[in-house]
Every structure is written in C-alpha cells, then in structure tokens.
C-alpha atoms as a PDB file:
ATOM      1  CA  UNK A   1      14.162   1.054 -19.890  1.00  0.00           C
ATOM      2  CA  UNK A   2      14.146   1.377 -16.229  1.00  0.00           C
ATOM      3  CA  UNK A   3      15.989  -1.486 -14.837  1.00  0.00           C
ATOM      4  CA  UNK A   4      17.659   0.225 -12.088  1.00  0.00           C
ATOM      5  CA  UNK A   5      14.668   1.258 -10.759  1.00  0.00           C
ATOM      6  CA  UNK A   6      13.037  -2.401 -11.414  1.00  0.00           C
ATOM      7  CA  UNK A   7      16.528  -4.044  -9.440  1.00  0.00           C
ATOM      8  CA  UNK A   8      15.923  -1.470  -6.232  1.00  0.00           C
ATOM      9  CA  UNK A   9      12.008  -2.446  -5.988  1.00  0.00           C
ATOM     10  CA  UNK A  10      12.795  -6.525  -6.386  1.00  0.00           C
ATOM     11  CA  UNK A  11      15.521  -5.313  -3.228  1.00  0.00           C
ATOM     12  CA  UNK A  12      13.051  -3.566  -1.568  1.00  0.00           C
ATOM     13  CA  UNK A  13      10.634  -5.908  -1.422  1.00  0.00           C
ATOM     14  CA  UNK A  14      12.401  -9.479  -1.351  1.00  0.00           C
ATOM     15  CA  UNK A  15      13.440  -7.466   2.103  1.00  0.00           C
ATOM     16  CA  UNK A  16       9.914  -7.046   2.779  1.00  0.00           C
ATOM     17  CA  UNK A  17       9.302 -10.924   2.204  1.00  0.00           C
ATOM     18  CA  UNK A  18      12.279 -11.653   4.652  1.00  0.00           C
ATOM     19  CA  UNK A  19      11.467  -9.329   7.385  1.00  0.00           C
ATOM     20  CA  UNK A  20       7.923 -11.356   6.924  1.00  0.00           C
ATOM     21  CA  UNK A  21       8.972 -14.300   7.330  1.00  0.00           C
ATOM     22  CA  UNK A  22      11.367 -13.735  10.036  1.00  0.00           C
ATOM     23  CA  UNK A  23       8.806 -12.156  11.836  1.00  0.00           C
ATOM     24  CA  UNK A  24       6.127 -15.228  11.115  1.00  0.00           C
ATOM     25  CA  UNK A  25       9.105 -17.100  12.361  1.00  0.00           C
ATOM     26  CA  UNK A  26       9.491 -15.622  15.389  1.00  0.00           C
ATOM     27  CA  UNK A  27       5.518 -15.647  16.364  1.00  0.00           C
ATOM     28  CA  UNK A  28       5.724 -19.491  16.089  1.00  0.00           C
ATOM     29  CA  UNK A  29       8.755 -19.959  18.604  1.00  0.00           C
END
C-alpha cells in the first residue's frame, strides 16, 4: 500500500486543477 505516493499525486494535481482554473479565470477578466 502506497498511500504516500497516492496523497503527493491528489497534491500534485488538485494544484494542476487550481493553476487551471486560475488561469481560465484570468483569460475571462
């Protein structure tokens, strides 16, 4: 059982999703 590895990847890419959305944010101003 890897869940360390599992928590850092959900980090990594609920980051992703933010920068995303900040960025689709942004385009829209």
């Amino acid at each position: 059982m890897q869940f360390n590895a599992v928590k850092y990847f959900v980090k990594k890419y609920f980051q992703i999703i933010i920068l995303f959305i900040i960025g689709s944010a942004f385009k829209y101003v």
